[in-house]
PDB file of N, CA and C in Angstrom:
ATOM      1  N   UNK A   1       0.846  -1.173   0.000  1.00  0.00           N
ATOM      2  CA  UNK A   1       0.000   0.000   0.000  1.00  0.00           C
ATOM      3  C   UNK A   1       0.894   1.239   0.000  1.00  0.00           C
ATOM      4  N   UNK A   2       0.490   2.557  -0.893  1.00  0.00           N
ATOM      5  CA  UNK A   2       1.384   3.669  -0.937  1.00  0.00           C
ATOM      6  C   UNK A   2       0.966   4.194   0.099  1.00  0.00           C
ATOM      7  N   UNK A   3       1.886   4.694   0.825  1.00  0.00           N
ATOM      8  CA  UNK A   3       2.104   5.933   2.121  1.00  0.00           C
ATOM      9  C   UNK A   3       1.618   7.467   1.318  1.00  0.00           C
ATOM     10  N   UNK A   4       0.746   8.094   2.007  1.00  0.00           N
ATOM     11  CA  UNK A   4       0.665   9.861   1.754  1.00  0.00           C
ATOM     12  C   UNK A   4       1.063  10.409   2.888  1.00  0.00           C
ATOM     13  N   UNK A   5       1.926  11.397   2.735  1.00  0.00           N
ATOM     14  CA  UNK A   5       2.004  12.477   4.162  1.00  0.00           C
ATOM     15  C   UNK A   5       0.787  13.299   4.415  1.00  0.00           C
ATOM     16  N   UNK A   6      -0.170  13.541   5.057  1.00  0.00           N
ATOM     17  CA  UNK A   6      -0.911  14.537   5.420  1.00  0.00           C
ATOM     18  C   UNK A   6      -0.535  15.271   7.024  1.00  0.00           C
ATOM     19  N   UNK A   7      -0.432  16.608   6.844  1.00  0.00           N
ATOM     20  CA  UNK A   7       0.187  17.588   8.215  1.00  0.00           C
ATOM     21  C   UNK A   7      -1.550  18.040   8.653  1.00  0.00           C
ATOM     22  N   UNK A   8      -1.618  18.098   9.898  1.00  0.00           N
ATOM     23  CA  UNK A   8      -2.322  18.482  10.345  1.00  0.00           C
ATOM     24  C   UNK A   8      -2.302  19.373  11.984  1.00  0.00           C
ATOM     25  N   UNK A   9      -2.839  20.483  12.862  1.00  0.00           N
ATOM     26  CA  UNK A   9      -2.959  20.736  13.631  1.00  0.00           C
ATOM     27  C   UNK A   9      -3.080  20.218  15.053  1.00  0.00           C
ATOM     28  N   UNK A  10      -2.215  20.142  16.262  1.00  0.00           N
ATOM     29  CA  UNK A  10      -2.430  20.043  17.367  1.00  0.00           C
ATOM     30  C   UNK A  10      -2.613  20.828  18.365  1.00  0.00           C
ATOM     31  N   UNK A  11      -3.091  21.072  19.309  1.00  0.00           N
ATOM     32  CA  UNK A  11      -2.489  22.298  20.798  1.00  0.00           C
ATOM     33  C   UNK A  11      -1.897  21.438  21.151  1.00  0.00           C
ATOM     34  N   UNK A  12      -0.662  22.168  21.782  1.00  0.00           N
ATOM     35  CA  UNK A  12       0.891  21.352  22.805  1.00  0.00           C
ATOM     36  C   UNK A  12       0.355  20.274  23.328  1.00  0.00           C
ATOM     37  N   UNK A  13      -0.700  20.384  24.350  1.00  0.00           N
ATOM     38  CA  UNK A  13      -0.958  19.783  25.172  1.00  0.00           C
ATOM     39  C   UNK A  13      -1.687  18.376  24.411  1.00  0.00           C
ATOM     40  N   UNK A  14      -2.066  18.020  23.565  1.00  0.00           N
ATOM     41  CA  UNK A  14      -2.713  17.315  23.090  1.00  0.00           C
ATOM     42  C   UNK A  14      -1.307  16.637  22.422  1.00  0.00           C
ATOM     43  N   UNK A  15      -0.262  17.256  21.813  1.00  0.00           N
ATOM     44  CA  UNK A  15       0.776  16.589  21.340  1.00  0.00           C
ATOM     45  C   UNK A  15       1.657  16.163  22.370  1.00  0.00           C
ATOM     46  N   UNK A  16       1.787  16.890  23.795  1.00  0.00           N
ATOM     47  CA  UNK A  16       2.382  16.005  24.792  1.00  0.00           C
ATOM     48  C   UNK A  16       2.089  14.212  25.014  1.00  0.00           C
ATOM     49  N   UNK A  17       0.385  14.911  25.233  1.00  0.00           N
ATOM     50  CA  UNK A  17      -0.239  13.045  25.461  1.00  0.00           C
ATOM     51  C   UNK A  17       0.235  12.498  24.724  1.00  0.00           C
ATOM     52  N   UNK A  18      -0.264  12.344  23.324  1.00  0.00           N
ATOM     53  CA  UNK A  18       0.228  11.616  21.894  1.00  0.00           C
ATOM     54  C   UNK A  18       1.603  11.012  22.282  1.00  0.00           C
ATOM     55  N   UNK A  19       2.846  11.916  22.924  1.00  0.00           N
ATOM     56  CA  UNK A  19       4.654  11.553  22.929  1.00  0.00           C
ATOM     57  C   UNK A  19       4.583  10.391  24.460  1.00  0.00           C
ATOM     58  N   UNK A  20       3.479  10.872  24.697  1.00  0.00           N
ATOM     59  CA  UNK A  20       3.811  10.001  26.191  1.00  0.00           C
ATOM     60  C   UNK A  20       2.916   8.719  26.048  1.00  0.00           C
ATOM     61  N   UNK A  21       1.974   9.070  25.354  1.00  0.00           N
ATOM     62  CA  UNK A  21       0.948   7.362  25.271  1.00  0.00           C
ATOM     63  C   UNK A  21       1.901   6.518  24.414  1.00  0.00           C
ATOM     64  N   UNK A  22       2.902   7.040  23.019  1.00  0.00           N
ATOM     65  CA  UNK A  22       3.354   6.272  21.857  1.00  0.00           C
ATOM     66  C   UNK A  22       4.477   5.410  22.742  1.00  0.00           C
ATOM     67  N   UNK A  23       5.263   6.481  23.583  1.00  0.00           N
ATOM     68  CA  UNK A  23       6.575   6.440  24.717  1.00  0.00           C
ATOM     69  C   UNK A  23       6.531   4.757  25.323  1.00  0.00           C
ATOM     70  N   UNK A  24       5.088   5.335  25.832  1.00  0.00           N
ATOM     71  CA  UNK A  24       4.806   3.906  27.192  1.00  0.00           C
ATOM     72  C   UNK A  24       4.499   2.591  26.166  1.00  0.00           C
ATOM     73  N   UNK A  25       3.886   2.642  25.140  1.00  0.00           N
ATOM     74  CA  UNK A  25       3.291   1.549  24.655  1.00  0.00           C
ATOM     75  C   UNK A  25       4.863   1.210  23.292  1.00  0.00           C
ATOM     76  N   UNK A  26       5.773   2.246  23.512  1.00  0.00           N
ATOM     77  CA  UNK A  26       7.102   1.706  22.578  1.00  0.00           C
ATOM     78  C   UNK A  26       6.447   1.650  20.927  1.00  0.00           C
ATOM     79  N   UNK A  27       5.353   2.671  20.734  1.00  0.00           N
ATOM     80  CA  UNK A  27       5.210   3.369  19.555  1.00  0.00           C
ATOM     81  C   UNK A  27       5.323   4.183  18.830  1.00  0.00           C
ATOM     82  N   UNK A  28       5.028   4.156  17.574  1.00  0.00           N
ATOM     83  CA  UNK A  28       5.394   5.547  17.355  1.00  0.00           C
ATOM     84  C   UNK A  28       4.024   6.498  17.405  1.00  0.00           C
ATOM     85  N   UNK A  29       4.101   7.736  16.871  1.00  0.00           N
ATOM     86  CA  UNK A  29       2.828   8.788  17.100  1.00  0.00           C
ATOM     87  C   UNK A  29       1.673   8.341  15.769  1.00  0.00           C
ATOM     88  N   UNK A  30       2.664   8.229  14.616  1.00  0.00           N
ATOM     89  CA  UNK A  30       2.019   7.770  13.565  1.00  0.00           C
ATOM     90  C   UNK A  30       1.202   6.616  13.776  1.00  0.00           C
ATOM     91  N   UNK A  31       1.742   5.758  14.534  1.00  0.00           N
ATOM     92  CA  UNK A  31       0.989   4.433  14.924  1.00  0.00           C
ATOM     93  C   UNK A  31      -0.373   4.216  15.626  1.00  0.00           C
ATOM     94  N   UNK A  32      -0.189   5.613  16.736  1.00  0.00           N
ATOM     95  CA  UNK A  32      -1.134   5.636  17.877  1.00  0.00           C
ATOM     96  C   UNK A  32      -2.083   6.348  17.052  1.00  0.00           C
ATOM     97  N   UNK A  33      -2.047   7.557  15.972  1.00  0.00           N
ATOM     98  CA  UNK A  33      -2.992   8.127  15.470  1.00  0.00           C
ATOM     99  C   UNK A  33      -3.292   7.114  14.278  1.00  0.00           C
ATOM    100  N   UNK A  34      -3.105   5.904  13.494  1.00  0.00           N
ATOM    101  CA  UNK A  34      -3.454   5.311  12.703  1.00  0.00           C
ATOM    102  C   UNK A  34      -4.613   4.278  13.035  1.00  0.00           C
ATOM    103  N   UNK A  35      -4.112   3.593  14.302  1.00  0.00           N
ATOM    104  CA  UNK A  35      -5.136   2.791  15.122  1.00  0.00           C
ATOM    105  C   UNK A  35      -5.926   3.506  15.542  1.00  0.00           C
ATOM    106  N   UNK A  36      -5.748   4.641  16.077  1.00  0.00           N
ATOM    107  CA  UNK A  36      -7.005   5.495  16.416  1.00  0.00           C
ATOM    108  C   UNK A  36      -8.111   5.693  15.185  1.00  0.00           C
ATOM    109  N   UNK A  37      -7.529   5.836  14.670  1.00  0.00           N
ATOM    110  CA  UNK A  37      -8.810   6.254  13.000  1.00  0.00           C
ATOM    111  C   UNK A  37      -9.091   5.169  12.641  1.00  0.00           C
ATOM    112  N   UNK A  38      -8.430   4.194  12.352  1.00  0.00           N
ATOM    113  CA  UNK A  38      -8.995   2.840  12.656  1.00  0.00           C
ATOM    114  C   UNK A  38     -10.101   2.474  13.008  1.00  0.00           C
ATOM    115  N   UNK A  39      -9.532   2.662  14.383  1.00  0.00           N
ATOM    116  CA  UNK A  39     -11.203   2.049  15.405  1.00  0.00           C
ATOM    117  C   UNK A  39     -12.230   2.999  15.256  1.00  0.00           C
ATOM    118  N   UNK A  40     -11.580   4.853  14.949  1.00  0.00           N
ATOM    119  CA  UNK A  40     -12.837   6.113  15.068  1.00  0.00           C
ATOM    120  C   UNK A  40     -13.743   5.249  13.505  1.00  0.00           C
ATOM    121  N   UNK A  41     -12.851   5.112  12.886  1.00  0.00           N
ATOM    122  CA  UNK A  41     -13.840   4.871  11.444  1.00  0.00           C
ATOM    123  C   UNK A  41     -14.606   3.707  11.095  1.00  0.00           C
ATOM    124  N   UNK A  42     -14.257   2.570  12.176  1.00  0.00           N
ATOM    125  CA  UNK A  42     -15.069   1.724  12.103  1.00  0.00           C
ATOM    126  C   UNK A  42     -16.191   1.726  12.702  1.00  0.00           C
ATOM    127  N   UNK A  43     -16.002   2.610  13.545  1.00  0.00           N
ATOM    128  CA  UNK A  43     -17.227   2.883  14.585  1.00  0.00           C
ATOM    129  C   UNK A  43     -18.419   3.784  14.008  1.00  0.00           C
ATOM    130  N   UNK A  44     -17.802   4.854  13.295  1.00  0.00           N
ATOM    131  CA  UNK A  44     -18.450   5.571  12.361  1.00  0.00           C
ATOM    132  C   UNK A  44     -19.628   4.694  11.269  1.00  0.00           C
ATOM    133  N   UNK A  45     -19.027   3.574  10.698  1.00  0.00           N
ATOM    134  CA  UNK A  45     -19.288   2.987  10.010  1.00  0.00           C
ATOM    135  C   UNK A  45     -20.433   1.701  10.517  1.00  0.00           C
ATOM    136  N   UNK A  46     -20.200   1.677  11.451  1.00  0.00           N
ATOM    137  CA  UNK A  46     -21.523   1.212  12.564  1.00  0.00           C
ATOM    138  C   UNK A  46     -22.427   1.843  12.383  1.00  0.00           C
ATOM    139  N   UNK A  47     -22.365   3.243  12.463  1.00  0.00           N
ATOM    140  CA  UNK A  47     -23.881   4.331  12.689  1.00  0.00           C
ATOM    141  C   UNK A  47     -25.096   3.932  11.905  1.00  0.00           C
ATOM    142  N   UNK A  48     -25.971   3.986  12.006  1.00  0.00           N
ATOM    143  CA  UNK A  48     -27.097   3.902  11.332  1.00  0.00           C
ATOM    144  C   UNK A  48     -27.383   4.871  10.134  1.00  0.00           C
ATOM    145  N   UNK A  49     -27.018   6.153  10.316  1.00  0.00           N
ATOM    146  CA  UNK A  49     -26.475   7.773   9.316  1.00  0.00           C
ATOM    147  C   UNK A  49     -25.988   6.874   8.166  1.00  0.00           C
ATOM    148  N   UNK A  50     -24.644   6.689   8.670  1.00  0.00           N
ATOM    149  CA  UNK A  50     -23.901   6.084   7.824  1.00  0.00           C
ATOM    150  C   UNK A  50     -24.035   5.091   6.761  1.00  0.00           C
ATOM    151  N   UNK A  51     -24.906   3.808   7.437  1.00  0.00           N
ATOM    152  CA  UNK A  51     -25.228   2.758   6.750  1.00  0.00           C
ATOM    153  C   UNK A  51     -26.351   2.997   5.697  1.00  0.00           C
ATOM    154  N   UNK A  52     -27.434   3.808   6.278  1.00  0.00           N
ATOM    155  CA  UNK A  52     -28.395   4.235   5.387  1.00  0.00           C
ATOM    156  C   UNK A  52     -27.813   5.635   4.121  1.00  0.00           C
ATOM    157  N   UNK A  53     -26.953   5.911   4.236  1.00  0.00           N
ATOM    158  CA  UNK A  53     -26.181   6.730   3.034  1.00  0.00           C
ATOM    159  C   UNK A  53     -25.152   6.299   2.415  1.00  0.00           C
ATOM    160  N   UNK A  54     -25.000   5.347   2.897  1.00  0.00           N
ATOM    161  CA  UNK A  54     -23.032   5.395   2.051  1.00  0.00           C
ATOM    162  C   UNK A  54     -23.713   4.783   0.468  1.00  0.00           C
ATOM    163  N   UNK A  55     -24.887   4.157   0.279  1.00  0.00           N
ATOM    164  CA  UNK A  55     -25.119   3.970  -1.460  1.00  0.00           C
ATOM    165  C   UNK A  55     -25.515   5.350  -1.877  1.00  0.00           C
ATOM    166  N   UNK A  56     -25.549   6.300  -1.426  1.00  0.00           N
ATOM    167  CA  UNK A  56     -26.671   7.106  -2.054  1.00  0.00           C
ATOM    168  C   UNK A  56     -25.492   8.652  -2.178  1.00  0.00           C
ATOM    169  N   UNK A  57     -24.517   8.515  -2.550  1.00  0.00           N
ATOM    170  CA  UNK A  57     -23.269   9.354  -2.503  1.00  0.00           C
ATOM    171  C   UNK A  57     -23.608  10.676  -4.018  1.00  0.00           C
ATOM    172  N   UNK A  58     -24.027   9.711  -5.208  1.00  0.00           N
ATOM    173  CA  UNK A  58     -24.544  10.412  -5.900  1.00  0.00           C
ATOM    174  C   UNK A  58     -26.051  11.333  -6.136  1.00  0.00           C
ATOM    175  N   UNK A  59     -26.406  11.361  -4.939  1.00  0.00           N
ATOM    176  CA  UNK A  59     -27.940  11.768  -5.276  1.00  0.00           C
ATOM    177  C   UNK A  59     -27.934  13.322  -4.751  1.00  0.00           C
ATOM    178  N   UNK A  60     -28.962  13.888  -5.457  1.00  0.00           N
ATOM    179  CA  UNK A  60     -29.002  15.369  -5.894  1.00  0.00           C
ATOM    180  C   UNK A  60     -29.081  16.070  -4.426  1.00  0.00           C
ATOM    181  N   UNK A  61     -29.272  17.508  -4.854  1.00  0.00           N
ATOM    182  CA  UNK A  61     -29.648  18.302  -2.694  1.00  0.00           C
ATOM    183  C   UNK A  61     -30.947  17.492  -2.124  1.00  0.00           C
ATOM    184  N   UNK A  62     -31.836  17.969  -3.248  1.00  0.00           N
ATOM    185  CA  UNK A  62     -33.197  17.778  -3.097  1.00  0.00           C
ATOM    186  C   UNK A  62     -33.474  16.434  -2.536  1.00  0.00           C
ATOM    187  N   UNK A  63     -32.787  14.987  -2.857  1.00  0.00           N
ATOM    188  CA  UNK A  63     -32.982  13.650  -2.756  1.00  0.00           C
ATOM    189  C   UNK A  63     -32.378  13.459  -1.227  1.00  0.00           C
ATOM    190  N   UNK A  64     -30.760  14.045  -1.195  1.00  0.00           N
ATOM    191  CA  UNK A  64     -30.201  13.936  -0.248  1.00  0.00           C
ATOM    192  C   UNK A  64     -31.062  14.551   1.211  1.00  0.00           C
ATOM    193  N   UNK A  65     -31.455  15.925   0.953  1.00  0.00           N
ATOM    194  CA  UNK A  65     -32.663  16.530   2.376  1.00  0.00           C
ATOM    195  C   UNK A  65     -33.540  15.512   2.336  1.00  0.00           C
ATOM    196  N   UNK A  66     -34.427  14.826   1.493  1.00  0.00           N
ATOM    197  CA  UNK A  66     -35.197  14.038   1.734  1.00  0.00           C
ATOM    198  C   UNK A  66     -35.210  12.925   2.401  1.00  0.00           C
ATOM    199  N   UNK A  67     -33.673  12.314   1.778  1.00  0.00           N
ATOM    200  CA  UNK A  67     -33.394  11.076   2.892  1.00  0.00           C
ATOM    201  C   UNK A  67     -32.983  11.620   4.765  1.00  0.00           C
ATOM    202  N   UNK A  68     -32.380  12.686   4.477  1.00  0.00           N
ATOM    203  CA  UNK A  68     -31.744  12.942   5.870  1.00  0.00           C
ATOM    204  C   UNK A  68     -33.145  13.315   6.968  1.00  0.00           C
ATOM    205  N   UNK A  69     -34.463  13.863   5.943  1.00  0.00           N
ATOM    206  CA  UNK A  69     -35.252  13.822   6.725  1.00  0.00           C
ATOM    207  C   UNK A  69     -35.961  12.539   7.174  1.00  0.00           C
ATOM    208  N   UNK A  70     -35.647  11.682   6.202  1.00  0.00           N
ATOM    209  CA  UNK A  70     -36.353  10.677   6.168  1.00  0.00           C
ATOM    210  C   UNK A  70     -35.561  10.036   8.027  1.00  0.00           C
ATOM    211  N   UNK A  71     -34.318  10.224   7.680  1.00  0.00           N
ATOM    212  CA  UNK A  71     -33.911   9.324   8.843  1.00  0.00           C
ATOM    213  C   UNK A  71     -33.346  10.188  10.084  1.00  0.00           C
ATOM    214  N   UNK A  72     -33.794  11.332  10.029  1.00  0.00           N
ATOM    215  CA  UNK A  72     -34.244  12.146  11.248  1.00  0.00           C
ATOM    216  C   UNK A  72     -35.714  11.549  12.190  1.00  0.00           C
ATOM    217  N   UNK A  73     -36.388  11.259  11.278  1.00  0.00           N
ATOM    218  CA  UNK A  73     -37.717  10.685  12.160  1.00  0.00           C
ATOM    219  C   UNK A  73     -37.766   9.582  12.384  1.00  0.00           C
ATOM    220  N   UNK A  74     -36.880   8.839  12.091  1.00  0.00           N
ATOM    221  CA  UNK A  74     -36.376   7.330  12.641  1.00  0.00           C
ATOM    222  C   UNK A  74     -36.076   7.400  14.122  1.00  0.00           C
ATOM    223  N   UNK A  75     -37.338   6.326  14.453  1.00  0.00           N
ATOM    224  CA  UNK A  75     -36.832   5.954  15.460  1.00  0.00           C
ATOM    225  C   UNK A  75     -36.147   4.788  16.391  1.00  0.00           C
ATOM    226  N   UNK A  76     -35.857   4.750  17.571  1.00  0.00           N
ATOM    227  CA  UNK A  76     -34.652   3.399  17.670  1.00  0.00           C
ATOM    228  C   UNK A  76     -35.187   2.426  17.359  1.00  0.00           C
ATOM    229  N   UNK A  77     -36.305   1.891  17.392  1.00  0.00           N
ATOM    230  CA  UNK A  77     -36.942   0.816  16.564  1.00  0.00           C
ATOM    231  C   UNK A  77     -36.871   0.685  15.057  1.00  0.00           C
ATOM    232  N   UNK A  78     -36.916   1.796  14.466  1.00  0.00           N
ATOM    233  CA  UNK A  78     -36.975   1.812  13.338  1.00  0.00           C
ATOM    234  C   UNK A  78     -35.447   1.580  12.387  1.00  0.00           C
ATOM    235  N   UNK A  79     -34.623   1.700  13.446  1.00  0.00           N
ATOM    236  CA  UNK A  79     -33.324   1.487  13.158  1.00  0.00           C
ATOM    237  C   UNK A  79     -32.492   0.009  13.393  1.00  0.00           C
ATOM    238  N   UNK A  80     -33.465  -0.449  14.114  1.00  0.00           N
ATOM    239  CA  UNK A  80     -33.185  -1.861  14.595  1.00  0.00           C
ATOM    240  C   UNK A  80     -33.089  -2.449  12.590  1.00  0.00           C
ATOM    241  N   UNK A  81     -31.863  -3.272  12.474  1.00  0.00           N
ATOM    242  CA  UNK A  81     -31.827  -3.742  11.102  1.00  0.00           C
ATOM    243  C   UNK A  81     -32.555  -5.205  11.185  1.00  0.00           C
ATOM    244  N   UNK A  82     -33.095  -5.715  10.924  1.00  0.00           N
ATOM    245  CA  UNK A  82     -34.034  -6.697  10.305  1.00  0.00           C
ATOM    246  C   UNK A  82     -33.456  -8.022   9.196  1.00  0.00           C
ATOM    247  N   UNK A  83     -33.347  -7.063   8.185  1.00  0.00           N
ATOM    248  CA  UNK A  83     -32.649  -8.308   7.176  1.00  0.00           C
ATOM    249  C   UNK A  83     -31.818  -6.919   6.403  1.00  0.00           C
ATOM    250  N   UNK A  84     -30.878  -7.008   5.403  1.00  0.00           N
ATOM    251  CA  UNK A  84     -30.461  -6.401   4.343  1.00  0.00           C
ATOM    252  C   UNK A  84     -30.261  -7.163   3.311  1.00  0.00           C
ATOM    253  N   UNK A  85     -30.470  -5.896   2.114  1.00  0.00           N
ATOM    254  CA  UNK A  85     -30.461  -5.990   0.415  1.00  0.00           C
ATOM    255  C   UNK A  85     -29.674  -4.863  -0.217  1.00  0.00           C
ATOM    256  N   UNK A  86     -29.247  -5.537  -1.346  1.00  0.00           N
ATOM    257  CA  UNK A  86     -28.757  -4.625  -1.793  1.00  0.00           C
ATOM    258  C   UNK A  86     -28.570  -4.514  -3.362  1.00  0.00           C
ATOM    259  N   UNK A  87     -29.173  -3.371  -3.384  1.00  0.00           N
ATOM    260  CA  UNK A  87     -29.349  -3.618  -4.652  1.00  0.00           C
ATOM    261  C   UNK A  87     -28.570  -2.639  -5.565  1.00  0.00           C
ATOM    262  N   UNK A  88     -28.222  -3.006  -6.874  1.00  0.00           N
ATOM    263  CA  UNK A  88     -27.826  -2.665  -7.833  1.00  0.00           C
ATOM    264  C   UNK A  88     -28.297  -1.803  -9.103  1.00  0.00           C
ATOM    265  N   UNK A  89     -27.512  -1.051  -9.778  1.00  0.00           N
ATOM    266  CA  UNK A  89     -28.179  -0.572 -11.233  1.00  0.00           C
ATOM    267  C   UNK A  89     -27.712  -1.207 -12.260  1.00  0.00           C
ATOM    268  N   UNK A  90     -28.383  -1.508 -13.052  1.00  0.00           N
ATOM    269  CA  UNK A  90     -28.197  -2.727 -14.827  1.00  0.00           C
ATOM    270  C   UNK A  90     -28.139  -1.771 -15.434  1.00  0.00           C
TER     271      UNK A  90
END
Protein backbone atom coordinates (compact mmCIF):
# COMPACT_ATOMS: atom_id res chain seq x y z
CA UNK A 1 0.00 0.00 0.00
CA UNK A 2 1.38 3.67 -0.94
CA UNK A 3 2.10 5.93 2.12
CA UNK A 4 0.66 9.86 1.75
CA UNK A 5 2.00 12.48 4.16
CA UNK A 6 -0.91 14.54 5.42
CA UNK A 7 0.19 17.59 8.22
CA UNK A 8 -2.32 18.48 10.34
CA UNK A 9 -2.96 20.74 13.63
CA UNK A 10 -2.43 20.04 17.37
CA UNK A 11 -2.49 22.30 20.80
CA UNK A 12 0.89 21.35 22.81
CA UNK A 13 -0.96 19.78 25.17
CA UNK A 14 -2.71 17.32 23.09
CA UNK A 15 0.78 16.59 21.34
CA UNK A 16 2.38 16.00 24.79
CA UNK A 17 -0.24 13.04 25.46
CA UNK A 18 0.23 11.62 21.89
CA UNK A 19 4.65 11.55 22.93
CA UNK A 20 3.81 10.00 26.19
CA UNK A 21 0.95 7.36 25.27
CA UNK A 22 3.35 6.27 21.86
CA UNK A 23 6.58 6.44 24.72
CA UNK A 24 4.81 3.91 27.19
CA UNK A 25 3.29 1.55 24.66
CA UNK A 26 7.10 1.71 22.58
CA UNK A 27 5.21 3.37 19.55
CA UNK A 28 5.39 5.55 17.35
CA UNK A 29 2.83 8.79 17.10
CA UNK A 30 2.02 7.77 13.56
CA UNK A 31 0.99 4.43 14.92
CA UNK A 32 -1.13 5.64 17.88
CA UNK A 33 -2.99 8.13 15.47
CA UNK A 34 -3.45 5.31 12.70
CA UNK A 35 -5.14 2.79 15.12
CA UNK A 36 -7.01 5.49 16.42
CA UNK A 37 -8.81 6.25 13.00
CA UNK A 38 -9.00 2.84 12.66
CA UNK A 39 -11.20 2.05 15.41
CA UNK A 40 -12.84 6.11 15.07
CA UNK A 41 -13.84 4.87 11.44
CA UNK A 42 -15.07 1.72 12.10
CA UNK A 43 -17.23 2.88 14.59
CA UNK A 44 -18.45 5.57 12.36
CA UNK A 45 -19.29 2.99 10.01
CA UNK A 46 -21.52 1.21 12.56
CA UNK A 47 -23.88 4.33 12.69
CA UNK A 48 -27.10 3.90 11.33
CA UNK A 49 -26.47 7.77 9.32
CA UNK A 50 -23.90 6.08 7.82
CA UNK A 51 -25.23 2.76 6.75
CA UNK A 52 -28.40 4.24 5.39
CA UNK A 53 -26.18 6.73 3.03
CA UNK A 54 -23.03 5.40 2.05
CA UNK A 55 -25.12 3.97 -1.46
CA UNK A 56 -26.67 7.11 -2.05
CA UNK A 57 -23.27 9.35 -2.50
CA UNK A 58 -24.54 10.41 -5.90
CA UNK A 59 -27.94 11.77 -5.28
CA UNK A 60 -29.00 15.37 -5.89
CA UNK A 61 -29.65 18.30 -2.69
CA UNK A 62 -33.20 17.78 -3.10
CA UNK A 63 -32.98 13.65 -2.76
CA UNK A 64 -30.20 13.94 -0.25
CA UNK A 65 -32.66 16.53 2.38
CA UNK A 66 -35.20 14.04 1.73
CA UNK A 67 -33.39 11.08 2.89
CA UNK A 68 -31.74 12.94 5.87
CA UNK A 69 -35.25 13.82 6.72
CA UNK A 70 -36.35 10.68 6.17
CA UNK A 71 -33.91 9.32 8.84
CA UNK A 72 -34.24 12.15 11.25
CA UNK A 73 -37.72 10.69 12.16
CA UNK A 74 -36.38 7.33 12.64
CA UNK A 75 -36.83 5.95 15.46
CA UNK A 76 -34.65 3.40 17.67
CA UNK A 77 -36.94 0.82 16.56
CA UNK A 78 -36.97 1.81 13.34
CA UNK A 79 -33.32 1.49 13.16
CA UNK A 80 -33.19 -1.86 14.60
CA UNK A 81 -31.83 -3.74 11.10
CA UNK A 82 -34.03 -6.70 10.30
CA UNK A 83 -32.65 -8.31 7.18
CA UNK A 84 -30.46 -6.40 4.34
CA UNK A 85 -30.46 -5.99 0.42
CA UNK A 86 -28.76 -4.63 -1.79
CA UNK A 87 -29.35 -3.62 -4.65
CA UNK A 88 -27.83 -2.67 -7.83
CA UNK A 89 -28.18 -0.57 -11.23
CA UNK A 90 -28.20 -2.73 -14.83
Amino acid sequence: MALKVMNFKLDEDRIYELKSVASIFNMTITDVISEALREYIHKLKQDPFYRLTVNVENASTEETEEILDEINSLTDDDLQISTVRKFTAE
